[in-house]
Protein backbone atom coordinates (compact mmCIF):
# COMPACT_ATOMS: atom_id res chain seq x y z
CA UNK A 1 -26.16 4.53 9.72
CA UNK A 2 -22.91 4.29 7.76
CA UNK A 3 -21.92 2.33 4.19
CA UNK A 4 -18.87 0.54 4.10
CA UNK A 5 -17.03 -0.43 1.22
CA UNK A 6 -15.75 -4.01 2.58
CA UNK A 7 -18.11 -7.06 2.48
CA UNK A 8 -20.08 -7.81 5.71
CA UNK A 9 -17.86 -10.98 6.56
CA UNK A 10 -15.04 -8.57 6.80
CA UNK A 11 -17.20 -5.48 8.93
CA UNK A 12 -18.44 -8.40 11.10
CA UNK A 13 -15.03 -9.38 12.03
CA UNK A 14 -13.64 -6.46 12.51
CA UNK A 15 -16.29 -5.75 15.38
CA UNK A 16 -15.92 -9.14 16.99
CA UNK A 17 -12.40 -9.26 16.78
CA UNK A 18 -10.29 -7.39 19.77
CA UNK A 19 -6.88 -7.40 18.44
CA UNK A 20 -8.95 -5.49 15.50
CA UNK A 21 -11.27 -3.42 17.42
CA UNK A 22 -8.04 -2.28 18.70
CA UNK A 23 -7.32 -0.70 15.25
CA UNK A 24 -9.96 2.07 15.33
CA UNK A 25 -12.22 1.38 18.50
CA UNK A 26 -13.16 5.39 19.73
CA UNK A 27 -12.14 8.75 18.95
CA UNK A 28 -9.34 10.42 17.70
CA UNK A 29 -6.58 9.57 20.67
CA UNK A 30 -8.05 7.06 22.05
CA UNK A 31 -6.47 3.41 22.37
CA UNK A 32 -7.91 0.05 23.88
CA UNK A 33 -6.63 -2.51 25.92
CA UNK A 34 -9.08 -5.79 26.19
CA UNK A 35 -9.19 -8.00 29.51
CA UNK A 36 -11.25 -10.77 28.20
CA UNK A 37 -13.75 -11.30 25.45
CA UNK A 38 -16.26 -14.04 25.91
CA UNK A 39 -18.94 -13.96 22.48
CA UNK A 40 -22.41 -15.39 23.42
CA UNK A 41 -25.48 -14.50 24.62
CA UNK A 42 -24.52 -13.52 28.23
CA UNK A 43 -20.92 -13.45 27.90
CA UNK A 44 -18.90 -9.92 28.12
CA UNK A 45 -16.82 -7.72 26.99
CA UNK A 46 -14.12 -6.30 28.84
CA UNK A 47 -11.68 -3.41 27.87
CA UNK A 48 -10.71 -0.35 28.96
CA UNK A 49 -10.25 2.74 26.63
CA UNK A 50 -7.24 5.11 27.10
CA UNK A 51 -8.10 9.09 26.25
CA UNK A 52 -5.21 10.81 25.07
CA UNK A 53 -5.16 12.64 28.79
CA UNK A 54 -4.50 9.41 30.10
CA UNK A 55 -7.80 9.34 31.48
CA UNK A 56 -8.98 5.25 31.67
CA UNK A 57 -12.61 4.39 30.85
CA UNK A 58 -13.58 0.79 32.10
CA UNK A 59 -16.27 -0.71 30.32
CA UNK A 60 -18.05 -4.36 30.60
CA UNK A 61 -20.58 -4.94 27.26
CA UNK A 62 -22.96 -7.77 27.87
CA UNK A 63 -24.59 -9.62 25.09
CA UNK A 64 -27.73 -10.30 24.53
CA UNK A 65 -28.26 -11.10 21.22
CA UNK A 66 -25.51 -12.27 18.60
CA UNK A 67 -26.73 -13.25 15.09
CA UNK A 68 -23.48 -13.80 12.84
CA UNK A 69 -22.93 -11.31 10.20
CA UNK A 70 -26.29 -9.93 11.34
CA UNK A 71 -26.94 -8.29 14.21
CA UNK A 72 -25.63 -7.49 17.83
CA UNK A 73 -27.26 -6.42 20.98
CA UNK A 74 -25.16 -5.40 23.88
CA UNK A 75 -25.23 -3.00 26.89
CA UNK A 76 -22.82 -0.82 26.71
CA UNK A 77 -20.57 1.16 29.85
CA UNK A 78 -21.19 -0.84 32.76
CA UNK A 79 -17.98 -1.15 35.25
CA UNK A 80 -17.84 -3.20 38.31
CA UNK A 81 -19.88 -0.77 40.36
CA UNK A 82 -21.85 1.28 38.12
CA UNK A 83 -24.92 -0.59 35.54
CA UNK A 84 -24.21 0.01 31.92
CA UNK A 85 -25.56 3.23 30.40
CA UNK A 86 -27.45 1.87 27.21
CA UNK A 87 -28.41 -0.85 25.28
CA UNK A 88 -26.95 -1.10 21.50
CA UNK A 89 -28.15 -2.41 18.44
CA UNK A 90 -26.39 -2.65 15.33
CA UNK A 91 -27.69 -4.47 11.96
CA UNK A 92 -25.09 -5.32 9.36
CA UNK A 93 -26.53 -5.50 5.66
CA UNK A 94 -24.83 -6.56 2.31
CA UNK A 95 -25.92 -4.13 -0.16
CA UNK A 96 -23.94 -5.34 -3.55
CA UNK A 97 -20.61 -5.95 -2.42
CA UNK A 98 -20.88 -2.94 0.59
CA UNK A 99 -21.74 -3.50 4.09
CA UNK A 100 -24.46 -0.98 5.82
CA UNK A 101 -24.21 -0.99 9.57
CA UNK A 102 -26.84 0.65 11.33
CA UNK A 103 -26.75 1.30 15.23
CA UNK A 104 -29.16 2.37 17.55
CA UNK A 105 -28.33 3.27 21.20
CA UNK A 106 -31.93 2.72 23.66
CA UNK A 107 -31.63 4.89 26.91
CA UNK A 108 -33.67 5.31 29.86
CA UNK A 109 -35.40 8.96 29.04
CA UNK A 110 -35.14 11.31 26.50
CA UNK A 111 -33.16 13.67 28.72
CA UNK A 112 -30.44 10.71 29.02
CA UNK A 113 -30.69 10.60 25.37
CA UNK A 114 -29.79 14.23 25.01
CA UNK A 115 -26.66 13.92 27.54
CA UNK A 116 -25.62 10.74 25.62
CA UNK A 117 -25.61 12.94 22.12
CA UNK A 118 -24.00 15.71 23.77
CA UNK A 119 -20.99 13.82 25.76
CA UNK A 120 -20.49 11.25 22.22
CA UNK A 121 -20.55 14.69 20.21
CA UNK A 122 -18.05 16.39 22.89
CA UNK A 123 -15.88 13.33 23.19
CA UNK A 124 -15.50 13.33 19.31
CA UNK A 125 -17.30 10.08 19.43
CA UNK A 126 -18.41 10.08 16.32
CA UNK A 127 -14.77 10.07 14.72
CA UNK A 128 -15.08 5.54 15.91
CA UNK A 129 -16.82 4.95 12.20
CA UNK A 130 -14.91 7.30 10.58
CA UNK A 131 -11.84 5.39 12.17
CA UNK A 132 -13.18 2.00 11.27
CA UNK A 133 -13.62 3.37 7.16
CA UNK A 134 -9.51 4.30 7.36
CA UNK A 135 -9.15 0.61 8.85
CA UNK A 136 -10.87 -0.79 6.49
CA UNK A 137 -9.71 0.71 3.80
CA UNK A 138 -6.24 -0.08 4.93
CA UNK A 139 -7.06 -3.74 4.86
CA UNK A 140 -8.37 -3.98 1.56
CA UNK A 141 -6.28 -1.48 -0.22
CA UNK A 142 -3.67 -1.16 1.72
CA UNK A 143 -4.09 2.74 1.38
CA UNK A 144 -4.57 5.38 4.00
CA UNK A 145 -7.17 7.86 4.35
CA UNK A 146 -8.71 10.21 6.49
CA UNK A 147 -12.42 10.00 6.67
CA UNK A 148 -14.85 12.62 8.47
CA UNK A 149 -18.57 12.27 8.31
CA UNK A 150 -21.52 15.02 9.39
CA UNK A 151 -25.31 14.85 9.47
CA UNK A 152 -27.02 18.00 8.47
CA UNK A 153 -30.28 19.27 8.98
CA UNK A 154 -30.94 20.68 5.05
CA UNK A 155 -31.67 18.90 1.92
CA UNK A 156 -29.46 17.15 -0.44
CA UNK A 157 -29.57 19.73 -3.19
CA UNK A 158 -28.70 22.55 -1.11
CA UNK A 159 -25.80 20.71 0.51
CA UNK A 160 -24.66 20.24 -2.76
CA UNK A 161 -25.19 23.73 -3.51
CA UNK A 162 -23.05 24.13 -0.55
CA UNK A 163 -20.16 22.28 -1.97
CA UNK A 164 -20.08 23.63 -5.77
CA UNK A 165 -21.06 27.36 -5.28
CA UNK A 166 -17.49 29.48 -4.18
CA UNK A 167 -20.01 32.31 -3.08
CA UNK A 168 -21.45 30.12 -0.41
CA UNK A 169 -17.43 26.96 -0.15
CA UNK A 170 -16.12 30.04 -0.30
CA UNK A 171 -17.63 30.76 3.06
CA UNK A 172 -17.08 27.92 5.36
CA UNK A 173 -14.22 26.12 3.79
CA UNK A 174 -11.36 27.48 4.78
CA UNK A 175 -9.87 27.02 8.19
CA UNK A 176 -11.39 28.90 11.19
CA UNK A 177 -9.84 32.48 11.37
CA UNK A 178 -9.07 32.08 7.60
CA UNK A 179 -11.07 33.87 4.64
CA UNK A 180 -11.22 32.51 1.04
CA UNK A 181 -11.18 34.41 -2.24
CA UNK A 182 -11.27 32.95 -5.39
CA UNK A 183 -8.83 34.18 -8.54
CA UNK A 184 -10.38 31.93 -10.57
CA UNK A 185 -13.34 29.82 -9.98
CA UNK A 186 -14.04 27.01 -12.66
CA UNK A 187 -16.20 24.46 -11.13
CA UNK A 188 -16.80 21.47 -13.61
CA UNK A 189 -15.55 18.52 -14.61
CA UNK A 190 -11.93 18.51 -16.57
CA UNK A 191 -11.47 22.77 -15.04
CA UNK A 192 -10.05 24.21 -11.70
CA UNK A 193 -10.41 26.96 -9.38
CA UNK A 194 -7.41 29.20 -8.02
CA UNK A 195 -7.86 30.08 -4.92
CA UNK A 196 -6.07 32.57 -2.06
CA UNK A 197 -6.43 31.63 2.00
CA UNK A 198 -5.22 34.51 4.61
CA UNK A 199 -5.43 34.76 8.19
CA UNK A 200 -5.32 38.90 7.96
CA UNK A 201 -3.04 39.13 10.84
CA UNK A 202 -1.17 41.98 11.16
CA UNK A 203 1.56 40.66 13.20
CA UNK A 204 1.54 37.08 12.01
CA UNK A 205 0.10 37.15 8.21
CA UNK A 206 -0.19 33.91 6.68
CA UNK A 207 -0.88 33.52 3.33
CA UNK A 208 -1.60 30.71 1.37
CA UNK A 209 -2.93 30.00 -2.76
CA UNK A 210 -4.43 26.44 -3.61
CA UNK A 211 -5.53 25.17 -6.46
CA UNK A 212 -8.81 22.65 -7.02
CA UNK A 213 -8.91 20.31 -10.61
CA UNK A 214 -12.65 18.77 -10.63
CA UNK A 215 -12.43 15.38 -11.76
CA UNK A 216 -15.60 14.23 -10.81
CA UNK A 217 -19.40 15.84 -10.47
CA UNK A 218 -22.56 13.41 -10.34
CA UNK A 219 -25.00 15.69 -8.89
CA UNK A 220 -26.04 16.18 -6.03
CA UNK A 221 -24.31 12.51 -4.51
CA UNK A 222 -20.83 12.65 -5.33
CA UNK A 223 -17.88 15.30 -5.89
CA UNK A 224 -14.10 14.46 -6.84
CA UNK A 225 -11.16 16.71 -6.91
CA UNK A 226 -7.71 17.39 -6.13
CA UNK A 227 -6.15 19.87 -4.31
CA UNK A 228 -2.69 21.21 -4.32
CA UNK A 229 -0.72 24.08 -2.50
CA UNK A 230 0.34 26.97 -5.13
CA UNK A 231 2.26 30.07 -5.35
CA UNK A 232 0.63 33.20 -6.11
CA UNK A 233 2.17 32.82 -10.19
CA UNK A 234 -0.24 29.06 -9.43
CA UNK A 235 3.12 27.15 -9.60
CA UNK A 236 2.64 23.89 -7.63
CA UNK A 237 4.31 24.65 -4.22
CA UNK A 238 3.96 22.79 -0.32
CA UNK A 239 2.09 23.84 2.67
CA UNK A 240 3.68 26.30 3.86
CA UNK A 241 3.67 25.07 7.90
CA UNK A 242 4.24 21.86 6.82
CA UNK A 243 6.33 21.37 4.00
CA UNK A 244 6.43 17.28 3.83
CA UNK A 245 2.68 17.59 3.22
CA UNK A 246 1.85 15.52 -0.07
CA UNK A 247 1.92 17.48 -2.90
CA UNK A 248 -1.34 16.33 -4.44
CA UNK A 249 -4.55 15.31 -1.99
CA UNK A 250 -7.78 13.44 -3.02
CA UNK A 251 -10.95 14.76 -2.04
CA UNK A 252 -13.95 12.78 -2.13
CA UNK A 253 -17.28 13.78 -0.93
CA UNK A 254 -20.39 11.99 -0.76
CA UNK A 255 -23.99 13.35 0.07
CA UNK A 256 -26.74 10.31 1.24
CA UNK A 257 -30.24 11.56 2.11
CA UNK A 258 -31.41 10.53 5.38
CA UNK A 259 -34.73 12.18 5.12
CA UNK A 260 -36.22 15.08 3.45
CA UNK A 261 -34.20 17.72 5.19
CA UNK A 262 -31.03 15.39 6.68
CA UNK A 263 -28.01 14.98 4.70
CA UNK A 264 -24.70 12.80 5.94
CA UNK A 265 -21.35 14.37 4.04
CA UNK A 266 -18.83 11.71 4.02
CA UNK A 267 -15.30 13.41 3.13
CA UNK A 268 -12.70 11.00 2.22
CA UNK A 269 -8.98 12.72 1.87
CA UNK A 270 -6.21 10.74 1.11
CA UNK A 271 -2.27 11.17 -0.71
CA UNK A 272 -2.47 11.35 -4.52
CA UNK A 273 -0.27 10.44 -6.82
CA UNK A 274 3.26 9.59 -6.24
CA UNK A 275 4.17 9.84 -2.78
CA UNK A 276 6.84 9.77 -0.50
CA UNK A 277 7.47 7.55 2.65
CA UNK A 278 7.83 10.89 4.27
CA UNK A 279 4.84 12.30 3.25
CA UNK A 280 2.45 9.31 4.02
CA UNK A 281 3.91 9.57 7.51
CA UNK A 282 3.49 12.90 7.50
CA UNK A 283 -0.56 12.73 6.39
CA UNK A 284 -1.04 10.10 9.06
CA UNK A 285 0.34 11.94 11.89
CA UNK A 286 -1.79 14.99 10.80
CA UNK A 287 -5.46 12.78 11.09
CA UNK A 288 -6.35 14.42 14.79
CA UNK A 289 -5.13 18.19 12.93
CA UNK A 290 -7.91 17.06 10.06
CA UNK A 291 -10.36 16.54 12.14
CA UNK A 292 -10.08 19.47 14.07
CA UNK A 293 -9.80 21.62 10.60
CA UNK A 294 -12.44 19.66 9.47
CA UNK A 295 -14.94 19.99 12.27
CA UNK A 296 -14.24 23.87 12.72
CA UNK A 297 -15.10 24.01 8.84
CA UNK A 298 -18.23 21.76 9.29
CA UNK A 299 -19.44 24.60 12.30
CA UNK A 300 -19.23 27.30 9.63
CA UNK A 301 -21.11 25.34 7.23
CA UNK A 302 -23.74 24.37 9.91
CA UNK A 303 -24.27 28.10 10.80
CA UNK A 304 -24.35 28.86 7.55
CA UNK A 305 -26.52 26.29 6.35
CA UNK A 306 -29.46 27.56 9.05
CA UNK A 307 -28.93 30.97 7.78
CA UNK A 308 -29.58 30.14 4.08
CA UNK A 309 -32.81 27.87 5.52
CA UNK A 310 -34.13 30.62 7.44
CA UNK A 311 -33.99 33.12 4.31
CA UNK A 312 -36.39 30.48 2.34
């Protein structure tokens, strides 16, 4: 289940739509090329998605049930000589001026059920809705973001434990083969944290100092901030590997309860401030990077997350 902030009309259409699905239709990488579209009960869908191996995937959806603005039912990854793999449904809901879209995938046996999870999961499936909030977002406020979303199996207060607590961020933020110390470690509204990221190599030692300015902490749902790259004197400074970066990013993280123990994060980044036509091309380019960085960090927090639940 995902919350979108665009009005259902708009969510609807940019499902039905081709030359829109087109936009942000499956993972990272991935493009789409549509045959034919026919919307009604019984007509099909016919596209073919392009992996970034240039590997094709044909695929024919059927319909089965279409209520506008509503609800659709399809089968999903038939071809021409194979059946399709498993039947969708997904609700659309106006909540205030959002749109929930909730989708449920019915296989044949739990065991297909568990191979469908694991190929989606391996395929980077998951990163289609994320996709679809960036397209969105683009259309409405013609800004661009990068948006990564996680389920976890722990409660909301600890994941927001998670998030505002450097002895356990401190852990499982930084990128994979990089370990986080803080020089300063403010976290509430209106302060900062100073912060130092190194790889520890001894041939190729990379070093790098951030800096966090909270701007936003309604416990345990939301947290706002900004980040930008510093020197070790905390003078404002680029990314060292990448030095049209933006200078200033927007982090926004949301935590829904799905249950008792389940908890979705929803990180949106996006540019800050002013910005350059060089550095928004820059931050686009890097989305597949982000959600590489952002999945390896995600890992950490997972182990570390069924760590701190064992302990309890």
């Amino acid at each position: 289940m995902r919350v979108y902030d665009a009005p259902v009309e708009m969510v609807w259409d940019a499902w039905v739509d081709p030359a829109q699905a087109a936009q942000w239709w499956g993972p990272r990488g991935f493009s789409l090329t549509t045959h034919s579209k026919d919307l009604r009960v019984g007509g099909t869908w016919r596209y073919t998605m392009h992996g970034p191996d240039g590997t094709d995937y044909p695929n024919i959806a059927t319909y089965h049930e279409i209520e506008k603005h509503k609800k659709l039912v399809y089968d999903h990854g038939a071809t021409e000589i194979s059946p399709p793999l498993f039947r969708v449904t997904v609700l659309f809901t106006t909540i205030g001026k959002k749109t929930q879209m909730e989708m449920t995938m019915a296989l044949a046996s739990a065991e297909a059920a568990i191979q469908t999870r694991q190929f989606i999961k391996q395929a980077g499936g998951e990163a289609t809705w994320d996709r679809f909030a960036e397209y969105l977002a683009e259309q409405i406020e013609h800004k661009e973001r990068f948006v990564i979303n996680r389920s976890f199996t722990a409660p909301i207060e600890l994941m927001y434990q998670m998030w505002t607590q450097p002895e356990h961020f401190g852990k499982w933020l930084p990128p994979t083969g990089f370990t986080m110390s803080f020089i300063r470690a403010d976290i509430r509204v209106g302060a900062s944290s100073f912060y130092k990221m190194t790889n520890g190599s001894q041939e190729n030692n990379v070093t790098m100092y951030g800096r966090a300015t909270y701007l936003e902490m309604n416990k345990p749902n939301r947290l706002v901030y900004t980040q930008q790259f510093c020197d070790a004197d905390e003078n404002i400074s680029r990314h060292p590997m990448a030095p049209a970066w933006p200078e200033t990013m927007l982090s926004t993280v949301e935590f829904t309860e799905e249950g008792a123990n389940q908890t979705r994060v929803t990180v949106t980044w996006e540019p800050y401030g002013a910005v350059t036509a060089e550095e928004l091309q820059a931050f686009m380019k890097e989305r597949g990077g982000m959600t590489m960085g952002w999945t390896g960090s995600f890992d950490k927090l997972e182990m570390q997350l069924n760590a701190q639940l064992e302990t309890q």
